[in-house]
C-alpha atoms as a PDB file:
ATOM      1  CA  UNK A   1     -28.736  -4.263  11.689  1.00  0.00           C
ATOM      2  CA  UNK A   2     -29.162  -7.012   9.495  1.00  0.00           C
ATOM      3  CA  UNK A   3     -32.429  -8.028   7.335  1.00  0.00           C
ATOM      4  CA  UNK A   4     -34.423 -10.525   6.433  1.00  0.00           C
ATOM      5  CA  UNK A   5     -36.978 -11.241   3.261  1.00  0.00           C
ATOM      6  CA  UNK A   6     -38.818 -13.744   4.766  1.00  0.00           C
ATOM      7  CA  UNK A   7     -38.644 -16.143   7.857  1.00  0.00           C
ATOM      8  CA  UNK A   8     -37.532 -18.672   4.892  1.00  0.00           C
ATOM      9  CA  UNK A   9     -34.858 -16.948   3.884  1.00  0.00           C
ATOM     10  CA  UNK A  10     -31.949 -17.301   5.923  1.00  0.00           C
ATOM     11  CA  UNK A  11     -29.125 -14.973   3.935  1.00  0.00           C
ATOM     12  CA  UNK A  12     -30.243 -11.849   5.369  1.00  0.00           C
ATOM     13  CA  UNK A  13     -28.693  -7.948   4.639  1.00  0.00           C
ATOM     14  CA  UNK A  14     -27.492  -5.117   5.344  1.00  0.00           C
ATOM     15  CA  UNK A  15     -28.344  -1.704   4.422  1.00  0.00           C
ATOM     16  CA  UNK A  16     -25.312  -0.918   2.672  1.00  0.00           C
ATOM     17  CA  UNK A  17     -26.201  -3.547   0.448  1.00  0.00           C
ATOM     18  CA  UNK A  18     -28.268  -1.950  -2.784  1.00  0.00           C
ATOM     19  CA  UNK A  19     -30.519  -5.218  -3.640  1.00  0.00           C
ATOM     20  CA  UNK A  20     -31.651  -8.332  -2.435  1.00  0.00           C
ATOM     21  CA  UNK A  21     -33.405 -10.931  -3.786  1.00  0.00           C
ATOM     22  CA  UNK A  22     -36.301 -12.295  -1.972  1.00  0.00           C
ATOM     23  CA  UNK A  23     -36.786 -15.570  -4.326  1.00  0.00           C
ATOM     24  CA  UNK A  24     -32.845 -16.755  -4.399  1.00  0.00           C
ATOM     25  CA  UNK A  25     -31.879 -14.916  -1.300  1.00  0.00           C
ATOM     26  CA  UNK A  26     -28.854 -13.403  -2.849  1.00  0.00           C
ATOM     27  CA  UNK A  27     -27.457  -9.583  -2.608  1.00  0.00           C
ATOM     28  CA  UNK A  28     -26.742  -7.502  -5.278  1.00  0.00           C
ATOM     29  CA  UNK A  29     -24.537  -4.315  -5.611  1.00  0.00           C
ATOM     30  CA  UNK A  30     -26.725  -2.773  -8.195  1.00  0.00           C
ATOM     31  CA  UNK A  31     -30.045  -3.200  -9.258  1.00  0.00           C
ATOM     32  CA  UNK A  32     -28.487  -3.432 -12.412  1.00  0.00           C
ATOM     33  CA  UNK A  33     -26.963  -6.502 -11.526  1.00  0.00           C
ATOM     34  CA  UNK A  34     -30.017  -8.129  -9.700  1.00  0.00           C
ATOM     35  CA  UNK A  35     -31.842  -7.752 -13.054  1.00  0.00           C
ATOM     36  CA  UNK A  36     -28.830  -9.615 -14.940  1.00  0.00           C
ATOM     37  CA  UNK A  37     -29.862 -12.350 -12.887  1.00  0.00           C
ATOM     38  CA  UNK A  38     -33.539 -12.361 -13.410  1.00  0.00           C
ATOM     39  CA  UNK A  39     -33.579 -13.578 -16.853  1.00  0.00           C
ATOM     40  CA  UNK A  40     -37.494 -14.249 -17.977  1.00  0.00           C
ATOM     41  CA  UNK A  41     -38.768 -13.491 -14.406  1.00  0.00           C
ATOM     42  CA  UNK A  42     -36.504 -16.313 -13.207  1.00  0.00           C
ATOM     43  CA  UNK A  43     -33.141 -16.519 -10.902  1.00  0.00           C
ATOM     44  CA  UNK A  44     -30.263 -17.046 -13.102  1.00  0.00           C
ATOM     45  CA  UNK A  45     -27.075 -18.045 -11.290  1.00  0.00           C
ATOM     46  CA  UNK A  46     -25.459 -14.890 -10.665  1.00  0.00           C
ATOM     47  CA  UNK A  47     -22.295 -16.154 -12.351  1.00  0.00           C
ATOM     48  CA  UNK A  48     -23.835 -17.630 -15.430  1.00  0.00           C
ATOM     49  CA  UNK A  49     -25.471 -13.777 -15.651  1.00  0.00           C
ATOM     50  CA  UNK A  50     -21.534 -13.018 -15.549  1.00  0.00           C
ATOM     51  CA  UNK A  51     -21.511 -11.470 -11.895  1.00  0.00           C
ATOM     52  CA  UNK A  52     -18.589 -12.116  -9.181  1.00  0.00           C
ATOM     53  CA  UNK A  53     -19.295 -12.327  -5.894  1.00  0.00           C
ATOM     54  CA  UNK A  54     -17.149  -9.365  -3.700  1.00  0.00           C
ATOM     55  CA  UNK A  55     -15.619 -10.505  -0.026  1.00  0.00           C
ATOM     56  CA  UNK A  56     -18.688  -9.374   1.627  1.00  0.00           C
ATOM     57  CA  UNK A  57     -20.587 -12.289  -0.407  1.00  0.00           C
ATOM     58  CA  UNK A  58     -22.669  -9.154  -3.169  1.00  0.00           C
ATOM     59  CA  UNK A  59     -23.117  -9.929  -6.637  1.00  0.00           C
ATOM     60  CA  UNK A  60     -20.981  -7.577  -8.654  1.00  0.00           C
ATOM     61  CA  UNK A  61     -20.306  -6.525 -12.317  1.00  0.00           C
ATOM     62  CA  UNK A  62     -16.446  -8.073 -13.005  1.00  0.00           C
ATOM     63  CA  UNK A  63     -14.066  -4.730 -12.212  1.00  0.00           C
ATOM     64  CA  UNK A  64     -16.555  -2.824 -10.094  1.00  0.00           C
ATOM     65  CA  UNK A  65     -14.839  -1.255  -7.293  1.00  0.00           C
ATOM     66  CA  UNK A  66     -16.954  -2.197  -3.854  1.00  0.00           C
ATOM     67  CA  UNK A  67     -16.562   1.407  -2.072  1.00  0.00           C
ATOM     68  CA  UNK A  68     -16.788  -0.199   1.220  1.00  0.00           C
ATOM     69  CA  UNK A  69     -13.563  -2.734   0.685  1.00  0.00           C
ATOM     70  CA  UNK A  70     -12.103   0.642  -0.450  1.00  0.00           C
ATOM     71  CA  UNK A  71     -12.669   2.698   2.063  1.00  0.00           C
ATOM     72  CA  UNK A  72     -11.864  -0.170   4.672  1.00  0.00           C
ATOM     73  CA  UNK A  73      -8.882  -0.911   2.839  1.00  0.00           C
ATOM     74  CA  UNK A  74      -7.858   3.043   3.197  1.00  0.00           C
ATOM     75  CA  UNK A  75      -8.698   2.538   7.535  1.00  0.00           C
ATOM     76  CA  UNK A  76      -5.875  -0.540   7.796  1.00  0.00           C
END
Protein backbone atom coordinates (compact mmCIF):
# COMPACT_ATOMS: atom_id res chain seq x y z
CA UNK A 1 0.00 0.00 0.00
CA UNK A 2 1.58 3.04 -0.91
CA UNK A 3 1.10 6.71 0.72
CA UNK A 4 0.66 9.94 0.06
CA UNK A 5 1.37 13.47 2.09
CA UNK A 6 -0.75 15.46 0.24
CA UNK A 7 -2.73 15.38 -3.14
CA UNK A 8 0.43 17.71 -4.18
CA UNK A 9 2.81 15.46 -3.51
CA UNK A 10 3.26 12.93 -5.98
CA UNK A 11 6.41 10.68 -4.46
CA UNK A 12 4.34 8.71 -2.24
CA UNK A 13 5.58 5.66 0.45
CA UNK A 14 5.61 2.80 1.80
CA UNK A 15 5.44 1.61 5.23
CA UNK A 16 8.68 0.09 5.36
CA UNK A 17 9.97 3.35 4.76
CA UNK A 18 10.86 5.16 8.40
CA UNK A 19 10.28 9.00 7.24
CA UNK A 20 8.90 11.09 4.75
CA UNK A 21 8.95 14.44 4.13
CA UNK A 22 5.80 16.21 3.45
CA UNK A 23 7.50 19.69 2.24
CA UNK A 24 10.28 18.06 -0.32
CA UNK A 25 8.46 14.83 -0.77
CA UNK A 26 11.49 12.76 -0.17
CA UNK A 27 11.92 9.38 2.07
CA UNK A 28 14.20 8.91 4.63
CA UNK A 29 15.64 5.71 6.31
CA UNK A 30 15.97 7.31 9.65
CA UNK A 31 14.59 10.12 11.24
CA UNK A 32 17.99 10.82 11.88
CA UNK A 33 18.60 11.39 8.44
CA UNK A 34 15.36 13.42 7.63
CA UNK A 35 16.60 15.90 10.28
CA UNK A 36 20.16 16.13 8.44
CA UNK A 37 18.19 17.50 5.80
CA UNK A 38 16.13 20.01 7.61
CA UNK A 39 18.76 22.45 8.30
CA UNK A 40 17.05 25.81 9.99
CA UNK A 41 13.49 24.41 9.44
CA UNK A 42 14.35 24.22 5.73
CA UNK A 43 14.89 21.19 3.05
CA UNK A 44 18.48 20.81 2.45
CA UNK A 45 19.34 18.62 -0.54
CA UNK A 46 19.68 15.34 0.91
CA UNK A 47 23.14 15.00 -0.62
CA UNK A 48 24.53 18.34 0.35
CA UNK A 49 23.28 17.02 4.12
CA UNK A 50 25.75 14.08 2.98
CA UNK A 51 22.92 11.35 2.45
CA UNK A 52 22.91 8.67 -0.57
CA UNK A 53 20.01 7.67 -1.98
CA UNK A 54 19.56 3.44 -1.64
CA UNK A 55 17.95 1.47 -4.91
CA UNK A 56 14.58 1.85 -3.50
CA UNK A 57 15.08 5.82 -3.98
CA UNK A 58 15.48 6.44 0.62
CA UNK A 59 17.82 8.86 1.85
CA UNK A 60 20.54 7.03 3.70
CA UNK A 61 23.62 7.70 5.95
CA UNK A 62 26.82 6.64 3.43
CA UNK A 63 27.53 2.69 4.63
CA UNK A 64 24.14 2.01 6.16
CA UNK A 65 23.07 -1.37 5.32
CA UNK A 66 19.19 -1.12 3.88
CA UNK A 67 17.82 -4.48 5.66
CA UNK A 68 15.37 -4.89 2.96
CA UNK A 69 18.12 -5.02 -0.12
CA UNK A 70 19.65 -7.50 2.40
CA UNK A 71 17.23 -9.65 3.05
CA UNK A 72 16.07 -9.58 -0.74
CA UNK A 73 19.48 -10.07 -1.72
CA UNK A 74 19.56 -13.36 0.73
CA UNK A 75 15.82 -14.59 -1.35
CA UNK A 76 17.76 -14.51 -5.05
Amino acid sequence: MSHQCSASCTAGWAPSRKCHCASCGENFSTVGNFDKHRQGGYCTPPADAGLERNKRGVWQSPGEVDIRERFEAAQT
